[in-house]
Protein backbone atom coordinates (compact mmCIF):
# COMPACT_ATOMS: atom_id res chain seq x y z
CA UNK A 1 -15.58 25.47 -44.23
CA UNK A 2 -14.60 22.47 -41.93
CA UNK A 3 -15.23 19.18 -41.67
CA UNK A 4 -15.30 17.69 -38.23
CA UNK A 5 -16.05 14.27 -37.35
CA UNK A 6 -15.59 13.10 -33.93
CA UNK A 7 -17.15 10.34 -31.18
CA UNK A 8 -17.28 10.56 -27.83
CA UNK A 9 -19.95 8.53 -25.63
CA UNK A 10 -20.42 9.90 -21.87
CA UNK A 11 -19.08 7.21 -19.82
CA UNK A 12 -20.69 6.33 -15.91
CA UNK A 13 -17.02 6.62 -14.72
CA UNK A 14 -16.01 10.01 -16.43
CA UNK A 15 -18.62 12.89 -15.54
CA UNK A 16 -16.40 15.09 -17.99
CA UNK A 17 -18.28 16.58 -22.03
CA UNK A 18 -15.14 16.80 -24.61
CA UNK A 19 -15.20 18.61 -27.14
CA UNK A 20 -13.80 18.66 -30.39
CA UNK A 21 -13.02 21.63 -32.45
CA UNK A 22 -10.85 22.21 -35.45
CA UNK A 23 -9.23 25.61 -35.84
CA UNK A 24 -6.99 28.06 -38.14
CA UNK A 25 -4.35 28.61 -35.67
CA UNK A 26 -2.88 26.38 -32.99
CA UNK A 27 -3.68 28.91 -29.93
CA UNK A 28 -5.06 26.64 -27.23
CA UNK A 29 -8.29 26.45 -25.90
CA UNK A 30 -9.12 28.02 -22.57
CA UNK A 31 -10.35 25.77 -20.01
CA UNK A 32 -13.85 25.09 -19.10
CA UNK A 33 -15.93 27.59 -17.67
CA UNK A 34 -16.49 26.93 -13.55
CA UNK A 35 -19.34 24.58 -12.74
CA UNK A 36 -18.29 22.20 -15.37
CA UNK A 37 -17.99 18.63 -14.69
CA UNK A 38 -13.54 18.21 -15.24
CA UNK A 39 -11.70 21.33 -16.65
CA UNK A 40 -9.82 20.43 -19.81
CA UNK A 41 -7.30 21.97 -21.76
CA UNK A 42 -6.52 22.28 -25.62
CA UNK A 43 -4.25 19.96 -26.98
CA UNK A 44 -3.01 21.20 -30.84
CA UNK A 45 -1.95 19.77 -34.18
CA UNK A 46 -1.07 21.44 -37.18
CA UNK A 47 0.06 20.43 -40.60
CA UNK A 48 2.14 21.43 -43.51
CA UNK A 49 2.27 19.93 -47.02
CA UNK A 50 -1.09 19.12 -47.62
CA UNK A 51 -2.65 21.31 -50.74
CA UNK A 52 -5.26 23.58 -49.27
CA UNK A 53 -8.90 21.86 -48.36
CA UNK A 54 -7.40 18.46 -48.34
CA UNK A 55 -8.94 16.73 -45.38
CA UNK A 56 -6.57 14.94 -42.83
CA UNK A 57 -7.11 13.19 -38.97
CA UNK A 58 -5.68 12.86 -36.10
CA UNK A 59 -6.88 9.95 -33.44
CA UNK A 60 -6.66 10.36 -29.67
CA UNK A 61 -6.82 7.83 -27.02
CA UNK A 62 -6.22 7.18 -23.14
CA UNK A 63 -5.43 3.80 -21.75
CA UNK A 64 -7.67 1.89 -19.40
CA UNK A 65 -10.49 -0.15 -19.84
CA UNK A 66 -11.60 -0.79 -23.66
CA UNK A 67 -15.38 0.29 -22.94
CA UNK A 68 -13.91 3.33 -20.15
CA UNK A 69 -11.59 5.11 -22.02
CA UNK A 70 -11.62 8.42 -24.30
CA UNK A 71 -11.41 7.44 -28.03
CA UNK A 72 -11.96 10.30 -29.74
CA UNK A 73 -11.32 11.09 -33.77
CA UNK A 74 -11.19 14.70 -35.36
CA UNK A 75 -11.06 15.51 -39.33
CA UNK A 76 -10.28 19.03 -40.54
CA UNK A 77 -9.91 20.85 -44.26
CA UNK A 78 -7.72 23.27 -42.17
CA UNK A 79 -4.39 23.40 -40.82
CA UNK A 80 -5.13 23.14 -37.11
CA UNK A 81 -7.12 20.28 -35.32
CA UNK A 82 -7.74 21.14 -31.34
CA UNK A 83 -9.02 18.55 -28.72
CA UNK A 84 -10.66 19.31 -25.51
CA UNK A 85 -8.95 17.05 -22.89
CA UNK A 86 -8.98 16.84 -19.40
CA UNK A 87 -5.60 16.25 -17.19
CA UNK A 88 -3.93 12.56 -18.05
CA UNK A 89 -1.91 10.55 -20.45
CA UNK A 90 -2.89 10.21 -24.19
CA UNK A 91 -1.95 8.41 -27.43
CA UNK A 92 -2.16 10.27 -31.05
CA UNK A 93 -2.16 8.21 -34.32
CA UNK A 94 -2.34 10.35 -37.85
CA UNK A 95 -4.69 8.71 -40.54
CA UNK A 96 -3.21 8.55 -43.79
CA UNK A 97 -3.93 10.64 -46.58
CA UNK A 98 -3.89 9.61 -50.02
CA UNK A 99 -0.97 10.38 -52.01
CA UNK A 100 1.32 11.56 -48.65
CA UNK A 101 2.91 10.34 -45.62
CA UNK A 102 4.55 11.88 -42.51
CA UNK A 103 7.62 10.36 -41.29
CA UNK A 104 9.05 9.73 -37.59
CA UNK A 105 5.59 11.83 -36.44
CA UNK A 106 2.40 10.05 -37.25
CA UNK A 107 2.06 8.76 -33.82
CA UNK A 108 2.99 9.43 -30.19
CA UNK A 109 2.32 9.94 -26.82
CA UNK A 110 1.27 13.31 -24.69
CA UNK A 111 0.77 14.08 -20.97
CA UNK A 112 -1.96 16.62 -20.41
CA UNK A 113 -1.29 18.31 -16.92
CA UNK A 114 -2.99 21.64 -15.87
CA UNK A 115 -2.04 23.66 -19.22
CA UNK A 116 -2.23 23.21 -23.31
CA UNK A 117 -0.60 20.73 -24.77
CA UNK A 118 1.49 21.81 -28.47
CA UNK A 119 1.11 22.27 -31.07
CA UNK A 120 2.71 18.94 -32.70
CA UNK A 121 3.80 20.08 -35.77
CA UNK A 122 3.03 17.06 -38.61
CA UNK A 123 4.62 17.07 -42.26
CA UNK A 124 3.00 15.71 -45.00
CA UNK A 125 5.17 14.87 -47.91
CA UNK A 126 4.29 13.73 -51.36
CA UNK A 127 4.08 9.88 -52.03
CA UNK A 128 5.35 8.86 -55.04
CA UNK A 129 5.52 4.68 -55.99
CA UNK A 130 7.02 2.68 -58.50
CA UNK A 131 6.38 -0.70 -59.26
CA UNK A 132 7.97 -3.68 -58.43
CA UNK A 133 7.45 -7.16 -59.37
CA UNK A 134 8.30 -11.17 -58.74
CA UNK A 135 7.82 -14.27 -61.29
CA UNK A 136 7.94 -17.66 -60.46
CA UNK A 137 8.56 -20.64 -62.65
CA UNK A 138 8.25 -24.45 -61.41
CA UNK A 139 5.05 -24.04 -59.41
CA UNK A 140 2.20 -26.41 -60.17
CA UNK A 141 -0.24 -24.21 -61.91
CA UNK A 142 -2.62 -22.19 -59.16
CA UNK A 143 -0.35 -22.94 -56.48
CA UNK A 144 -0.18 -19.71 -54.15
CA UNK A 145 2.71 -18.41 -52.94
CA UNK A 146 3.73 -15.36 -51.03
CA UNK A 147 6.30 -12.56 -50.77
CA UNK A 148 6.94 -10.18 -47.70
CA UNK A 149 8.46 -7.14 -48.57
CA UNK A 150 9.78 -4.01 -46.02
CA UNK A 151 11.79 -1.32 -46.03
CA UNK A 152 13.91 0.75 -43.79
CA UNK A 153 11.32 4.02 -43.67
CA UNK A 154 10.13 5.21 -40.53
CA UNK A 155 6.76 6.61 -39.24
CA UNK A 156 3.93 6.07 -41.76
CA UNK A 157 6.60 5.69 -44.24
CA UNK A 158 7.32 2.36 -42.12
CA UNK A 159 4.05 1.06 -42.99
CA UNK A 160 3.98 1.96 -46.69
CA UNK A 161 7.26 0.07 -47.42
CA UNK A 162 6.29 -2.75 -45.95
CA UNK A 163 3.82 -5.29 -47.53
CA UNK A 164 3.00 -8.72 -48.08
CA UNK A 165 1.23 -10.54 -51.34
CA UNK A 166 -0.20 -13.75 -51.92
CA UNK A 167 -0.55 -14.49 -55.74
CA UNK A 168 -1.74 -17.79 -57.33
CA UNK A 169 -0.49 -16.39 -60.62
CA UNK A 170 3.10 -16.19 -62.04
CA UNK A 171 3.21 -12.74 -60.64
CA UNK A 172 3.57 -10.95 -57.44
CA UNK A 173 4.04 -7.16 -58.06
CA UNK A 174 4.48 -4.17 -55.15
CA UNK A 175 3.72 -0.21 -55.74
CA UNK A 176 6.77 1.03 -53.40
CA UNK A 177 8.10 4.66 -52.87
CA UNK A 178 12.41 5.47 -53.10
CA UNK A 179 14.31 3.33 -50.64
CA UNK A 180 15.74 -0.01 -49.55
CA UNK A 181 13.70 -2.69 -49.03
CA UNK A 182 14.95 -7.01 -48.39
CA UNK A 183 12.35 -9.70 -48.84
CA UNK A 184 11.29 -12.82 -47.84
CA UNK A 185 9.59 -15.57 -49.93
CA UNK A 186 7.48 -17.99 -48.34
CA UNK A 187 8.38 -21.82 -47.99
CA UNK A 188 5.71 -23.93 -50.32
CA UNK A 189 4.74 -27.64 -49.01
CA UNK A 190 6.21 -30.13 -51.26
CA UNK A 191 8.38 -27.23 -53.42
CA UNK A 192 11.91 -25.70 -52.74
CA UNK A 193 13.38 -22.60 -54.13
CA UNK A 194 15.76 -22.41 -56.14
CA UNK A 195 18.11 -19.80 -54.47
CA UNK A 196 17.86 -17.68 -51.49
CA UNK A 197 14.60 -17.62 -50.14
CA UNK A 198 15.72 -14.09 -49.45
CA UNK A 199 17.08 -10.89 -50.98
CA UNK A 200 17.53 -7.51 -51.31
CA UNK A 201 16.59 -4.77 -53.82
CA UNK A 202 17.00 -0.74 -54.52
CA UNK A 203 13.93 1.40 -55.77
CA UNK A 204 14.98 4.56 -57.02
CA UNK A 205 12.84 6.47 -59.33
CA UNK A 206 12.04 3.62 -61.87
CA UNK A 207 10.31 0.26 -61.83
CA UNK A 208 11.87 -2.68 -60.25
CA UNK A 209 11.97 -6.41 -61.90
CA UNK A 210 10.90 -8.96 -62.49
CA UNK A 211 12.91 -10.27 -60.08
CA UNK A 212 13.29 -14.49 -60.85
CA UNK A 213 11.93 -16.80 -58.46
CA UNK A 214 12.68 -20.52 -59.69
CA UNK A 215 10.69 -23.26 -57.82
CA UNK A 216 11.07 -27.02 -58.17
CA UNK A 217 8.09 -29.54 -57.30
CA UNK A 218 10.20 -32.93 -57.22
CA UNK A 219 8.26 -35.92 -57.63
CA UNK A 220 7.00 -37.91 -54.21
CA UNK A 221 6.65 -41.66 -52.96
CA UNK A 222 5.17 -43.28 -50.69
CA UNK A 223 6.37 -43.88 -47.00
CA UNK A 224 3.97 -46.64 -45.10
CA UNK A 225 4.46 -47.29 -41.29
CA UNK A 226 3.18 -50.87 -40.14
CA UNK A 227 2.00 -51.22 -36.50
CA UNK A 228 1.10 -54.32 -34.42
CA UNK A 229 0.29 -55.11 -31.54
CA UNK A 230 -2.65 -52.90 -31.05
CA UNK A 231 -5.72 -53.43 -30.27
CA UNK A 232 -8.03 -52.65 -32.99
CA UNK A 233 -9.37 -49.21 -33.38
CA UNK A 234 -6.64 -47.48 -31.19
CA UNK A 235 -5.07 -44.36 -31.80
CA UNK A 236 -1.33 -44.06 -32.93
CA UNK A 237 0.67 -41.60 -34.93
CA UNK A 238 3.75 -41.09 -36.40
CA UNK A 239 6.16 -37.88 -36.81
CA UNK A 240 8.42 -37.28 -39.74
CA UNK A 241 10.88 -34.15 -40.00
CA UNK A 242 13.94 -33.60 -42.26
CA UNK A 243 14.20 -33.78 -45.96
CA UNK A 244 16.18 -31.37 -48.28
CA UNK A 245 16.13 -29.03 -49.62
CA UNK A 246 12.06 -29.49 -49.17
CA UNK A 247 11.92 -29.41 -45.41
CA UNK A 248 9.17 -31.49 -44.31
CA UNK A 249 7.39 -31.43 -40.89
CA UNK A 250 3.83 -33.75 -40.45
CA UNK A 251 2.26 -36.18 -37.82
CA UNK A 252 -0.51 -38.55 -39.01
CA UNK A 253 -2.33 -40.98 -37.52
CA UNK A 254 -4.60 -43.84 -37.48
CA UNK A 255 -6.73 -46.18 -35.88
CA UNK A 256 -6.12 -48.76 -38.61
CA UNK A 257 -2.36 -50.69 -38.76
CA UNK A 258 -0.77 -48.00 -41.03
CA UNK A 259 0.22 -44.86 -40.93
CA UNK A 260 1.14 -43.28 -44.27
CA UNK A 261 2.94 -40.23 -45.99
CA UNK A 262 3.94 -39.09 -49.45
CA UNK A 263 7.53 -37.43 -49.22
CA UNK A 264 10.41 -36.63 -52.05
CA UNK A 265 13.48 -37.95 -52.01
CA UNK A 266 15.35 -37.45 -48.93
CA UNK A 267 16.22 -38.50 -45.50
CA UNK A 268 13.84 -38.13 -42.83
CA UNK A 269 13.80 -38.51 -38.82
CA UNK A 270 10.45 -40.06 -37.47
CA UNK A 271 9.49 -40.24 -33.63
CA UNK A 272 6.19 -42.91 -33.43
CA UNK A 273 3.44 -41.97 -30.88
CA UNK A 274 3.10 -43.26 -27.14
CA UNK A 275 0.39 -45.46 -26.40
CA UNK A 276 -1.07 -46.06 -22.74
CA UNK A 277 -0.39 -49.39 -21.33
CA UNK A 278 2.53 -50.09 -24.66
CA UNK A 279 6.03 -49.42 -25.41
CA UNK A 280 7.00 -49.09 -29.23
CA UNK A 281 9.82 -50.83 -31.07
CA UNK A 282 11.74 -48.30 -32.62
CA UNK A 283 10.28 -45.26 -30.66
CA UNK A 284 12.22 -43.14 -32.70
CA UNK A 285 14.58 -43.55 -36.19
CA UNK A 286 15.26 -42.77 -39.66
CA UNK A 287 14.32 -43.30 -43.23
CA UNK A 288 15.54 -42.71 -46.41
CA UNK A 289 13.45 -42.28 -49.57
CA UNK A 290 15.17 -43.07 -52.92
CA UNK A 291 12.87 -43.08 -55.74
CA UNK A 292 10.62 -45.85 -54.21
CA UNK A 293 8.06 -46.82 -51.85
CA UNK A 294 9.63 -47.26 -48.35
CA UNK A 295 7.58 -49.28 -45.89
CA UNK A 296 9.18 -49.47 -41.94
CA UNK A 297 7.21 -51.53 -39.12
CA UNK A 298 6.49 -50.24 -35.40
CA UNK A 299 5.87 -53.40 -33.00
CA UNK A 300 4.04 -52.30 -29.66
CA UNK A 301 4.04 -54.34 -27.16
CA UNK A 302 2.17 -54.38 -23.97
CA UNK A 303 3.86 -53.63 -20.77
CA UNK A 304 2.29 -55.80 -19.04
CA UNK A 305 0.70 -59.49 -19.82
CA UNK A 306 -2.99 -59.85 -19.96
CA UNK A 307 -5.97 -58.71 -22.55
CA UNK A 308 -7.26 -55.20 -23.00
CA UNK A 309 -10.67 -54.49 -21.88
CA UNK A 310 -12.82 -51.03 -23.68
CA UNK A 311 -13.29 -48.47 -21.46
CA UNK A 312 -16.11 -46.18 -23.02
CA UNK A 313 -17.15 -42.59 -21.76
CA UNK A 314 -20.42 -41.35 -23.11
CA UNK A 315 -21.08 -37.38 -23.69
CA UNK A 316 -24.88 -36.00 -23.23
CA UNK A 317 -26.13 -32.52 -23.88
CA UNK A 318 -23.26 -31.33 -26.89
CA UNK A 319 -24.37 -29.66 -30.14
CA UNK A 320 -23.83 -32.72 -32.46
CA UNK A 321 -20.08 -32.60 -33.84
CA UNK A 322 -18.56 -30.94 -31.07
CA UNK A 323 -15.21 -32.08 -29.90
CA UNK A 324 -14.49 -32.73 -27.07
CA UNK A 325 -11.98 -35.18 -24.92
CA UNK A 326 -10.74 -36.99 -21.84
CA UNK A 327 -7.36 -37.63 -20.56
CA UNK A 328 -6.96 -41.09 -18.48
CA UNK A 329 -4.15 -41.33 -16.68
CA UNK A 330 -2.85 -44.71 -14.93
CA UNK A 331 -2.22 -44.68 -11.33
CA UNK A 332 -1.27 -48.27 -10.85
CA UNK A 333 2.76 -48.61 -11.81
CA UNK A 334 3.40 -49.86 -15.55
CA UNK A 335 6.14 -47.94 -16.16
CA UNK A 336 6.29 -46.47 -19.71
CA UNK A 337 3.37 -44.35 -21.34
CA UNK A 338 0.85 -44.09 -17.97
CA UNK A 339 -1.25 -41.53 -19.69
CA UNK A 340 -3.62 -40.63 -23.19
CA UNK A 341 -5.80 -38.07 -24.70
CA UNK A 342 -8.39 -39.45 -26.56
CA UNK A 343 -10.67 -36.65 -28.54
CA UNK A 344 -14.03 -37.06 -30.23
CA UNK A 345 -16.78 -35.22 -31.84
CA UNK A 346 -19.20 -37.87 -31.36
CA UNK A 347 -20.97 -38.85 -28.91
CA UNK A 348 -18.48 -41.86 -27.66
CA UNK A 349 -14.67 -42.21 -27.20
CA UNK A 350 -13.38 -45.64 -26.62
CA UNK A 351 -9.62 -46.62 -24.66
CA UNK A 352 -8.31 -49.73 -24.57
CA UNK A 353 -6.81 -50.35 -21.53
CA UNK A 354 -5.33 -53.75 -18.93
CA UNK A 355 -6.13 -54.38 -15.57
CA UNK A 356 -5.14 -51.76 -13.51
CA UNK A 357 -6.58 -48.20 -11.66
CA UNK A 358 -7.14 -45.29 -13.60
CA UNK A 359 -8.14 -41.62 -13.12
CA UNK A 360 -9.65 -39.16 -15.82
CA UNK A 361 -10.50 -35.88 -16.66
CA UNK A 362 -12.85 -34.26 -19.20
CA UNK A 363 -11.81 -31.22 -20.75
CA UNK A 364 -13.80 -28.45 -20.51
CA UNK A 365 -15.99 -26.77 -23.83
CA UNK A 366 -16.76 -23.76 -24.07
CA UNK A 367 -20.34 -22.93 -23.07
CA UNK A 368 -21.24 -25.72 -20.93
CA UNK A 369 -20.96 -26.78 -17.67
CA UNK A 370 -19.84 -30.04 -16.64
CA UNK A 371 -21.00 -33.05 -14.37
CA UNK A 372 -18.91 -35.93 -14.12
CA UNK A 373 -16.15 -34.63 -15.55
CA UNK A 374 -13.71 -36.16 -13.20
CA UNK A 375 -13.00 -39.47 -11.37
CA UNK A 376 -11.29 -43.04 -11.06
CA UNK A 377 -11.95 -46.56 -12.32
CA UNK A 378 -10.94 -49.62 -12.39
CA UNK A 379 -10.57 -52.44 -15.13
CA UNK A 380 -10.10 -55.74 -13.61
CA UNK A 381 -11.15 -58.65 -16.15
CA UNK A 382 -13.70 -57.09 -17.60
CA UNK A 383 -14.72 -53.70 -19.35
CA UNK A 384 -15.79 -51.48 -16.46
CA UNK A 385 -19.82 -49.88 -16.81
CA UNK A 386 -19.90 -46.93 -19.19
CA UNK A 387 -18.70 -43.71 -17.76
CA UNK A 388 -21.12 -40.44 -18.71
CA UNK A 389 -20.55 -36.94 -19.12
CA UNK A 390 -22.87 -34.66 -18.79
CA UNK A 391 -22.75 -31.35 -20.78
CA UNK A 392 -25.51 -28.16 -19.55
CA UNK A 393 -25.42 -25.72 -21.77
CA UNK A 394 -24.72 -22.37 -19.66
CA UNK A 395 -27.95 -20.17 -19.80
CA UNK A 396 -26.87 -16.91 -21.67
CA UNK A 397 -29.70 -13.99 -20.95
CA UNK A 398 -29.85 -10.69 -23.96
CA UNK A 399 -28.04 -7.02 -23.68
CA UNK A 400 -29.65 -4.57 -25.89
CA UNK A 401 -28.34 -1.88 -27.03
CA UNK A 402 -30.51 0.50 -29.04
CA UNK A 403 -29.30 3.60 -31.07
CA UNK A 404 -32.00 6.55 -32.50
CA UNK A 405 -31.28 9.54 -34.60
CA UNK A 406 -29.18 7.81 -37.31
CA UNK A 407 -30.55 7.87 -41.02
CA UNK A 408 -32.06 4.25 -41.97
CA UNK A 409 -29.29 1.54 -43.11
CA UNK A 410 -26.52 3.70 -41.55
CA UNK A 411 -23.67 1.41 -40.35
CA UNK A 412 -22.75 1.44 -36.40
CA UNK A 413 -21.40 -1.28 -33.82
CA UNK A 414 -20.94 -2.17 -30.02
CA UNK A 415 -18.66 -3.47 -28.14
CA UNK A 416 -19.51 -5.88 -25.10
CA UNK A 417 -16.42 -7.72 -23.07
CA UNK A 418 -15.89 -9.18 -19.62
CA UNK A 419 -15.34 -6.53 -17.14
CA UNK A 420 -11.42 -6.07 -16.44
CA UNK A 421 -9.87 -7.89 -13.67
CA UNK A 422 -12.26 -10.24 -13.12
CA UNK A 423 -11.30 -14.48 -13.79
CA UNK A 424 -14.20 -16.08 -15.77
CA UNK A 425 -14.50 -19.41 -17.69
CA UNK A 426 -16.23 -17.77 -20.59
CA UNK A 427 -14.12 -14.88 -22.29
CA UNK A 428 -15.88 -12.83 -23.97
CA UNK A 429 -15.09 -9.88 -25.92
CA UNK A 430 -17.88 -9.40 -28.87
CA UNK A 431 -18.04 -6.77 -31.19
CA UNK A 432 -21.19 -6.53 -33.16
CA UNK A 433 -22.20 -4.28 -36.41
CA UNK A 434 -26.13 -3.71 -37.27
CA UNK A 435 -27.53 -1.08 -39.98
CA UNK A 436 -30.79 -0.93 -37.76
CA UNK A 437 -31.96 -0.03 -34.67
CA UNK A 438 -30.66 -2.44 -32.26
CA UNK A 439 -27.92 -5.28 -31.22
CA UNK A 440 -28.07 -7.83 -29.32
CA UNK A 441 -25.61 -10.15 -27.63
CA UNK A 442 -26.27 -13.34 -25.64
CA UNK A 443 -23.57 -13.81 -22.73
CA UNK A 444 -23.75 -16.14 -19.27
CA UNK A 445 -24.20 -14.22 -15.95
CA UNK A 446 -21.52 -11.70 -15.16
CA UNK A 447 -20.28 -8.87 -15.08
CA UNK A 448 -19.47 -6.37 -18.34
CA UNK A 449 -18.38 -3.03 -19.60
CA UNK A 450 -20.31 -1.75 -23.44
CA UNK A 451 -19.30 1.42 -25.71
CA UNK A 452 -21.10 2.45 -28.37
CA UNK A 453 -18.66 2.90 -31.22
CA UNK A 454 -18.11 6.45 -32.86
CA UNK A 455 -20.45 7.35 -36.21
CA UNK A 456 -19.06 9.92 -38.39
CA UNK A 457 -20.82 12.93 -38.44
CA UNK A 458 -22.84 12.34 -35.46
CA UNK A 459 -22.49 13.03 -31.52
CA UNK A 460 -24.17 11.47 -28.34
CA UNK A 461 -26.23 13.66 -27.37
CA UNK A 462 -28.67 11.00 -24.82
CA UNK A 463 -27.74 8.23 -22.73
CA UNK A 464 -24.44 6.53 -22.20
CA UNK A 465 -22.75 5.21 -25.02
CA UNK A 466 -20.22 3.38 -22.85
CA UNK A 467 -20.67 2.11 -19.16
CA UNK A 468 -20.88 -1.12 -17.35
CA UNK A 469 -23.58 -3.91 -16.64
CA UNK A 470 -24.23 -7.04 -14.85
CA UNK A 471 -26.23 -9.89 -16.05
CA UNK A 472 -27.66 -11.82 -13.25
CA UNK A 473 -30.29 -14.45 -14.37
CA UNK A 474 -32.71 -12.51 -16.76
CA UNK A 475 -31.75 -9.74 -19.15
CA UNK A 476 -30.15 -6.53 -18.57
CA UNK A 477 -32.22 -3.59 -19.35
CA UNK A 478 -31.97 -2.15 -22.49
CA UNK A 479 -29.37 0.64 -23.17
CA UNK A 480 -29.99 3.69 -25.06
CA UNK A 481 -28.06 5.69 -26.94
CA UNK A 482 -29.31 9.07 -29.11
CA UNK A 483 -27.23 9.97 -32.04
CA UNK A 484 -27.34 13.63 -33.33
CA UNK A 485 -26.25 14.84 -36.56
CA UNK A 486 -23.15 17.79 -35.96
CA UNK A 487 -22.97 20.76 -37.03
């Protein structure tokens, strides 16, 4: 008995039928009789180790585009797996079976050129894991915290030794086969360990731990930064790094007069924000926290004299609480600070700004055009007229894909993404699931490549189950794909 699955949609580009087969022996296949679209060749795995009827799989792949290239998957019961490939470069990868692991040979690369390729000879070996575990004390109850653990295996045994745990318990435990391993412990916000943050530990044929990770949470105060000079409501932050041993790295801001943070004990370097049109007294310092609340004032003043005028830009035709933002740059010669990014997810974002000539540019957003996105101004006494953006969303037109021959609710997905090689301001690469009939996806004009994802048990046996398209202005006609069951 044997138990194939494998996938394989015919492709506009490749005129070539694959096939899959899994055999007893590794002899390879002969190539395809004359008249058929590409000769191919057999390429050959075998295994040893596994207990008879134990199924195992071997993956097969050729670069190029994601919706272009062979992707192919075969499962056997039997010792021998065989692919059907036509002349060019591959990549194997060996699932995992439960309870085993092959070493340096569960993946690879393979040329096939005018002959049979193997066989690659794969070893299964028994698993065998023993548990290993971490305890913290000093955390404030439910706080998560994380280990990373690896080893010094190779091949699948690589990826068995190496894992990582997040636990918002006292406990982080491992189940990890014979070897060496070192590990890392994550750094907590507002907590320091104790120790190392990492280490190094033996498994060898008995459980491991717990191994004693002591936290402390010290107690915090409050640090308050005190601006003026500002006109009201603008933007201004403040940066604070340094502390130990609780390393501390944060930037708030405001658009009130204070700036605040809540720190331990500790010294700490600060760097305050630039602000168009203002220099800052200090721009840059330190503070020290000892047990109380530390307040330290930031004067800005302007660098030139005169008042500040609002300079408003208006946003039409966003989804309401989308950000966006505009950078205004001065072109007139003040000297410090002669540019600012001001973001909003309204539908208004306010600078205050002197006398002087500006430019500006709106970002873009994703899914939208833009019109009046760019330009210059002028403030001179007065708050210049209300600059607006205007925001079309980009007109996205359907690609169907439709799939027959699968039981009801089975499980199977498409791929759609941007044709390579060509520049676009809307990326996409979508991958969507659906237990009926049909997908859909919504995408802007362009051009695309699709591929019907593999279903176990099933082959394409009508239409194309990976190609290319181009949407131009309506929808793309629907693509069709029959599935039939193997045998």
């Amino acid at each position: 008995m044997r138990a194939l699955t494998g996938a394989l949609g015919a492709c506009a580009s490749l005129a070539a039928v694959l096939l899959v087969t899994s055999i007893a022996s590794a002899a390879p296949l002969a190539p395809a009789p004359s008249g058929a679209a590409a000769t191919v060749y057999g390429v050959t795995f075998t295994e040893t180790g596994l207990p008879a009827g134990t199924n195992w799989s071997v993956h097969v792949a050729s670069p190029g585009c994601g919706c272009d290239r062979i992707h192919e998957t075969a499962t056997s019961d039997l010792s021998a797996i065989t692919f059907s490939l036509p002349n060019g470069s591959y990549r194997y990868s060996l699932a995992r079976v439960s309870g085993y692991f092959v070493n340096v040979s569960a993946h690879g690369t393979f040329n096939v050129s005018g002959a049979g390729v193997g066989p690659f000879a794969l070893t299964f070996y028994p698993l065998y894991t023993y548990a290993v575990s971490f305890e913290e004390s000093g955390l404030p109850s439910a706080t998560p915290w994380t280990i990373r653990v690896a080893g010094n295996g190779q091949g699948q045994e690589a990826a068995l030794e190496r894992a990582t745990v997040t636990s918002s318990t006292s406990t982080i435990a491992f189940a990890l086969p014979n070897g060496s391993y070192h590990y890392t412990v994550s750094s907590i916000v507002g907590s320091f360990l104790n120790g190392s943050y990492r280490g190094r530990f033996q498994v060898d044929g008995a459980a491991v731990g717990p191994i004693p990770q002591a936290f402390e949470t010290p107690t915090v105060f409050a640090l308050l930064f005190a601006e003026i000079g500002l006109p009201t409501g603008t933007n201004w932050s403040v940066h604070i790094a340094g502390g130990s041993p609780v390393r501390i790295h944060e930037t708030h801001a405001s658009t009130s007069g204070v700036v605040g943070f809540a720190l331990p004990n500790g010294t700490y370097r600060y760097t305050v924000s630039l602000v168009l049109g203002f220099t800052s007294a200090p721009t840059h310092g330190s503070v020290t926290i000892d047990g109380a609340t530390t307040a330290a004032g930031v004067v800005y003043t302007a660098l030139r004299a005169g008042a500040f005028y609002p300079v408003t830009f208006n946003e039409t035709g966003l989804a309401n609480g989308t950000n966006w933002s505009v950078k205004v740059v001065a072109t007139h010669a003040i000297g410090h600070s002669r540019s600012e990014i001001g973001t909003s997810n309204t539908t208004n974002l306010t600078f205050w700004l002197q006398n002087g000539s500006y430019r500006f540019q709106a970002a873009s957003v994703l899914g939208y055009n833009r019109a009046g996105a760019s330009g210059r101004f002028a403030v001179a006494g007065a708050a210049p007229p209300t600059m607006t953006i205007g925001y079309t969303a980009i007109p996205t037109y359907d690609v169907t894909i439709v799939v027959a021959g699968l039981p009801a609710d089975t499980n199977w997905s498409a791929l759609l993404r941007n044709s390579p090689g060509i520049a676009t301001s809307w990326p996409v690469h979508i991958v969507r699931g659906s237990n009926s009939t049909t997908v859909v996806f919504a995408v802007p004009n362009g051009d695309y490549c699709y591929r019907v994802e593999p279903v176990h048990g099933y082959k394409v046996t009508s239409g194309n189950a990976k190609g290319s398209l181009t949407v131009d202005g309506s929808a793309a006609a629907p693509i069709s794909v029959t599935f039939t069951a193997r045998r």
